[in-house]
N, C-alpha and C. Protein backbone atom coordinates (compact mmCIF):
# COMPACT_ATOMS: atom_id res chain seq x y z
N UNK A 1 135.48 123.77 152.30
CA UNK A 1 134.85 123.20 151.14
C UNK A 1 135.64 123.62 149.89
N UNK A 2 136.12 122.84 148.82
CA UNK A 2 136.98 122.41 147.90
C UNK A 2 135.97 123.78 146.85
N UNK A 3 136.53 124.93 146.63
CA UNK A 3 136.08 126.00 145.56
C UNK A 3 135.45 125.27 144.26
N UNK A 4 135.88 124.16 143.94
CA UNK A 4 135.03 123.95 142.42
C UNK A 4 133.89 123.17 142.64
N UNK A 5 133.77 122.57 144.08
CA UNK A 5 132.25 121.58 144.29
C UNK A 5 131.43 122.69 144.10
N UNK A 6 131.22 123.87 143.96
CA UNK A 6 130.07 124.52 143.37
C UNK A 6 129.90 125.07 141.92
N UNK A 7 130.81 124.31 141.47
CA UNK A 7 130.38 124.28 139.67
C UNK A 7 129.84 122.77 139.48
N UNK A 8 130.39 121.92 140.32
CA UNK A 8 130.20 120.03 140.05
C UNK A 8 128.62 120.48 140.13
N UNK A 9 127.66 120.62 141.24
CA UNK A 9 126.86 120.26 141.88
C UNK A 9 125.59 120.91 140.94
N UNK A 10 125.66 121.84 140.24
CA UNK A 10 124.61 122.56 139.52
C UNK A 10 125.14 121.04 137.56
N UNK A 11 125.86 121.07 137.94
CA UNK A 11 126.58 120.28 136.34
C UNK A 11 125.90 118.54 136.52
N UNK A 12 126.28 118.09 137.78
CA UNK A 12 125.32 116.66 138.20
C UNK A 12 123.75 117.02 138.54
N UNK A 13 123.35 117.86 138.93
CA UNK A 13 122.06 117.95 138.84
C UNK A 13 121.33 117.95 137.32
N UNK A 14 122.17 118.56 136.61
CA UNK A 14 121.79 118.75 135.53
C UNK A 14 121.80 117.39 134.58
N UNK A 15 122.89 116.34 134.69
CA UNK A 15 123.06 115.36 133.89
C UNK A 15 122.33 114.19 134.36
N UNK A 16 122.07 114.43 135.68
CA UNK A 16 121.51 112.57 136.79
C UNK A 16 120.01 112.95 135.79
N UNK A 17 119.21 113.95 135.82
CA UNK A 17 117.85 113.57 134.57
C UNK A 17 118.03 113.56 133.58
N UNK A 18 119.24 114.12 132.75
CA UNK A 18 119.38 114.00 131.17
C UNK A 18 119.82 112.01 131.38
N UNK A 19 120.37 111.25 131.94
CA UNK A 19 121.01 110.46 132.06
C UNK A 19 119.87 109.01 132.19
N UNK A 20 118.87 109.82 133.09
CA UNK A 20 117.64 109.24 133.57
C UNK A 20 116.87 109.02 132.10
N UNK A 21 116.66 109.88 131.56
CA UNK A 21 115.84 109.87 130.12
C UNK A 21 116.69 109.33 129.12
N UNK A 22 117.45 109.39 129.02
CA UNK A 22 118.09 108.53 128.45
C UNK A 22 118.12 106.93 128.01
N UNK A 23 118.70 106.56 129.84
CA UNK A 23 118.34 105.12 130.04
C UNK A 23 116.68 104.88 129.86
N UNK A 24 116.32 105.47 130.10
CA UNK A 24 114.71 104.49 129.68
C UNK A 24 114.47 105.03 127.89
N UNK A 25 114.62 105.86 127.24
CA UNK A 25 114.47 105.47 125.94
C UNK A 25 115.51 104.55 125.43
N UNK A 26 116.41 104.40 126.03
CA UNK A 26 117.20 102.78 125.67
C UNK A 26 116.58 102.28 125.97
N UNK A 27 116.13 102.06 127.22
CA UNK A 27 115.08 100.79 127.55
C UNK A 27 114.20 100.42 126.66
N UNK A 28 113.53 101.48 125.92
CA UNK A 28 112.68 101.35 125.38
C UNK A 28 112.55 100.81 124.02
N UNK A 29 113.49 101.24 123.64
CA UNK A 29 114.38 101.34 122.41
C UNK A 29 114.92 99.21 122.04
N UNK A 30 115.62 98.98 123.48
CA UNK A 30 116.01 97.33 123.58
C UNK A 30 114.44 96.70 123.42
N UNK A 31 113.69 97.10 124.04
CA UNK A 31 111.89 96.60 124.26
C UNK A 31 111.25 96.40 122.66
N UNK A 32 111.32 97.40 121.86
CA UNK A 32 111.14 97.46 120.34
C UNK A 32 111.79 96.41 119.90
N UNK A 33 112.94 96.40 120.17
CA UNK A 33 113.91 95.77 119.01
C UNK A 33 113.69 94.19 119.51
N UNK A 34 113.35 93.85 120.87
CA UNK A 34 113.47 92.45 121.08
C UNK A 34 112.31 91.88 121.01
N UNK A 35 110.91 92.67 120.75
CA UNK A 35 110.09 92.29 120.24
C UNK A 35 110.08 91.69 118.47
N UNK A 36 110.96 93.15 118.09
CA UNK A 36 110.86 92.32 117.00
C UNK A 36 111.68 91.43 116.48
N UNK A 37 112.60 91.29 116.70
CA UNK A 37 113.35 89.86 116.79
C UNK A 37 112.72 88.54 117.00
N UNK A 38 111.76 88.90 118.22
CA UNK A 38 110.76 87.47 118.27
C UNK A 38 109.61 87.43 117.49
N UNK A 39 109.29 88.44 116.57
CA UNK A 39 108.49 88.34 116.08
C UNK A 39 108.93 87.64 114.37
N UNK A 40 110.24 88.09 114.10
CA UNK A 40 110.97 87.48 112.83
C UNK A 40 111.56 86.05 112.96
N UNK A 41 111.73 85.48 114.22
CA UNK A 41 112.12 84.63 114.92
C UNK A 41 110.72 83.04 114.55
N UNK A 42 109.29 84.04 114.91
CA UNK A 42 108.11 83.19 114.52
C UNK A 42 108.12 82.94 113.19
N UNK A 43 107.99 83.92 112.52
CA UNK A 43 107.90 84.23 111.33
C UNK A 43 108.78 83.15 110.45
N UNK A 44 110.22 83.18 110.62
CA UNK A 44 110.64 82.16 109.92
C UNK A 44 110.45 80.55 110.63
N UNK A 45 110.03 80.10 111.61
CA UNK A 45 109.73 79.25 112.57
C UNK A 45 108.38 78.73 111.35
N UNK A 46 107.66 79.30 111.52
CA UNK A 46 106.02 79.49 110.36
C UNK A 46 106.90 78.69 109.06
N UNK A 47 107.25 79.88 108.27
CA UNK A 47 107.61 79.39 107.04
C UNK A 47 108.54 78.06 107.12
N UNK A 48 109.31 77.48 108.29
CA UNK A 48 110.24 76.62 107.95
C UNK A 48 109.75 75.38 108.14
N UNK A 49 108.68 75.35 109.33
CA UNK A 49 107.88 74.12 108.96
C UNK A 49 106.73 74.11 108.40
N UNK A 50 106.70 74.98 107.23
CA UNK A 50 105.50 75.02 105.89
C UNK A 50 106.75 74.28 104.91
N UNK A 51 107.75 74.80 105.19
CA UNK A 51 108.44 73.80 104.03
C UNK A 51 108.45 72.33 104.55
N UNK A 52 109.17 72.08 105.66
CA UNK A 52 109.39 70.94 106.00
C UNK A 52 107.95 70.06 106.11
N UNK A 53 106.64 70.70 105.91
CA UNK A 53 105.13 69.75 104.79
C UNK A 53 105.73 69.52 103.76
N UNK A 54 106.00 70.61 103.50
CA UNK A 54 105.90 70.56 101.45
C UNK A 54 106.50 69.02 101.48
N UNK A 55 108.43 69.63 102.09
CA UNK A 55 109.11 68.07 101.93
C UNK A 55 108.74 67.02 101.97
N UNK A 56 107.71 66.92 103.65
CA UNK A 56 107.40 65.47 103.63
C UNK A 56 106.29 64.76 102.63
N UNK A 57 105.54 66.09 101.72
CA UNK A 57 104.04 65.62 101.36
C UNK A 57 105.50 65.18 100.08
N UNK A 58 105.97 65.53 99.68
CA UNK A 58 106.94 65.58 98.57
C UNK A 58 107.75 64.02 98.80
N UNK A 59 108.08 63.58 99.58
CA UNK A 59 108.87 62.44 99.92
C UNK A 59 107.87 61.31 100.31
N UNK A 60 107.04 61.43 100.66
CA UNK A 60 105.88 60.37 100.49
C UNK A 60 105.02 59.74 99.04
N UNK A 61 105.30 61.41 98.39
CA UNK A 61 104.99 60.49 97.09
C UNK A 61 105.83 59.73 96.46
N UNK A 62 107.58 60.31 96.53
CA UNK A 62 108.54 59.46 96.15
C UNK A 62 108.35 57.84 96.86
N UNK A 63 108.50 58.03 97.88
CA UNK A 63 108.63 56.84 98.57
C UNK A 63 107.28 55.58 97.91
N UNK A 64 106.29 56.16 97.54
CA UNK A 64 104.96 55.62 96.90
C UNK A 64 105.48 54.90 95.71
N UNK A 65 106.28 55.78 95.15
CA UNK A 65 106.58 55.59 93.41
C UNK A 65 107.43 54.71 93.22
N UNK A 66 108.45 54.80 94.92
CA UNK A 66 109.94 53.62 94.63
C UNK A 66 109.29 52.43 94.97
N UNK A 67 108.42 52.30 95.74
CA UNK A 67 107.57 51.22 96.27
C UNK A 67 106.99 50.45 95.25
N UNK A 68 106.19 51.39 94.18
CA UNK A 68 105.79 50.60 93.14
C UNK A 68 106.68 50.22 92.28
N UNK A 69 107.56 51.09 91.81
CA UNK A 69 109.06 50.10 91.02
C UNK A 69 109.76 48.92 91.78
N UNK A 70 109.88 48.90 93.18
CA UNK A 70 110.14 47.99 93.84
C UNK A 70 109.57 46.71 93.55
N UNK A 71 108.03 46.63 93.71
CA UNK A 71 107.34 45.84 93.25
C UNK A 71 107.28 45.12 92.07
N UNK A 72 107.49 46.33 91.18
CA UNK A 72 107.82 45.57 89.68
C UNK A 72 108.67 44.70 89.34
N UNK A 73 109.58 45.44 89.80
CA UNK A 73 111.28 44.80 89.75
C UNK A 73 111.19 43.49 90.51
N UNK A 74 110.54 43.31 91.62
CA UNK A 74 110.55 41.73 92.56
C UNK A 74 109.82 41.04 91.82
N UNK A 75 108.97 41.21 91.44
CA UNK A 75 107.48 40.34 91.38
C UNK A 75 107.66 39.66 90.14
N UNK A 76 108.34 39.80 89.15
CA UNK A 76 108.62 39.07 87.77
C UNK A 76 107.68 38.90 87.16
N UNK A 77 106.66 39.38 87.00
CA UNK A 77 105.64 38.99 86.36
C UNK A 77 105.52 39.27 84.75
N UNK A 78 105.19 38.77 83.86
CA UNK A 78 105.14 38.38 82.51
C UNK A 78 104.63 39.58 81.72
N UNK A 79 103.98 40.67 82.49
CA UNK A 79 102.94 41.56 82.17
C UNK A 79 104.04 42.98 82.74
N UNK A 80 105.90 42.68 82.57
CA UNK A 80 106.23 43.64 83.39
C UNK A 80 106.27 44.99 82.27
N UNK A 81 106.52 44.72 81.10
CA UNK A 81 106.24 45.89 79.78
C UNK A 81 104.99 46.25 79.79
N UNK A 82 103.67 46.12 80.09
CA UNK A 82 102.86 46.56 80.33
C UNK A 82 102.71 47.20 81.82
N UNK A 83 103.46 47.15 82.97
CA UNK A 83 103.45 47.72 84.01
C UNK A 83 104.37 48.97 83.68
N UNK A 84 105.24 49.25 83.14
CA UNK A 84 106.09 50.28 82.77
C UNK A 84 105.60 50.82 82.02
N UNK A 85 104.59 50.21 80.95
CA UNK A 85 103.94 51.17 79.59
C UNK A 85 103.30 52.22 80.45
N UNK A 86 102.47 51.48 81.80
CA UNK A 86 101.20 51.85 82.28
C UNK A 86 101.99 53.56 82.89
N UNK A 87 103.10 52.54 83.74
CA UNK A 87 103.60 53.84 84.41
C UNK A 87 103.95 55.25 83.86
N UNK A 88 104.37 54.56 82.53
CA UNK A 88 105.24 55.86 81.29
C UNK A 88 104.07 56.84 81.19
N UNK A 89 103.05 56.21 80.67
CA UNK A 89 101.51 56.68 81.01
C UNK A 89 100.99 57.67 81.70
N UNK A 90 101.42 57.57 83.04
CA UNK A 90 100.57 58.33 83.77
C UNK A 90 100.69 59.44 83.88
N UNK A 91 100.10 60.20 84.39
CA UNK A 91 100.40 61.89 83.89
C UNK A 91 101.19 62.10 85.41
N UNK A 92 102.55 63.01 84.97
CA UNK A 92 103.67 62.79 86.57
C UNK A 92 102.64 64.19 87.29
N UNK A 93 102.84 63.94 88.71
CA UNK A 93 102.73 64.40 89.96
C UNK A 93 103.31 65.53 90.45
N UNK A 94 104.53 64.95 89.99
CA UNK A 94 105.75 65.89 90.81
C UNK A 94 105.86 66.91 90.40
N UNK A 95 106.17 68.00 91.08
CA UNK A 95 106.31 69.50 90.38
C UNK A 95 107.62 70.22 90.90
């Protein structure tokens, strides 16, 4: 038997549980962190389609407003300075 396998054998006993505890507070450690990743992951998921309302409540009123200039503009009607007074008028929406 090789004289230094009895310094190895007290030196691996000693490291295979430091090595053991180790890997599982990594484990544990990856477990934390990939939770919260999915949890920042929701989080902006949440906020990005709270905007993408805002947008659409926001682009529906445009689309409302080009609709009614549309109208104006086709329709020729005699009363079209009073359709623009009306519009100048109205108190705006948009913010």
């Amino acid at each position: 038997m090789d004289p230094n396998i009895k310094y190895l054998i007290p030196i691996l006993g000693t490291l295979i549980p430091i090595i053991a505890v180790a890997g599982v507070t990594l484990s544990s450690l990856f477990d934390r962190w990939a939770k919260l990743k999915e949890k920042q992951m929701e989080l902006t998921a949440r906020a990005t389609a709270e905007q993408a309302a805002q947008y659409a409540a926001r682009i529906a009123t445009l689309e409302e407003r080009v609709a009614v200039l549309n109208r104006i503009v086709t329709d020729r009607n005699e009363g079209l300075a009073v359709q623009i007074d009306a519009l100048r008028d109205a108190p705006k929406q948009l913010s």
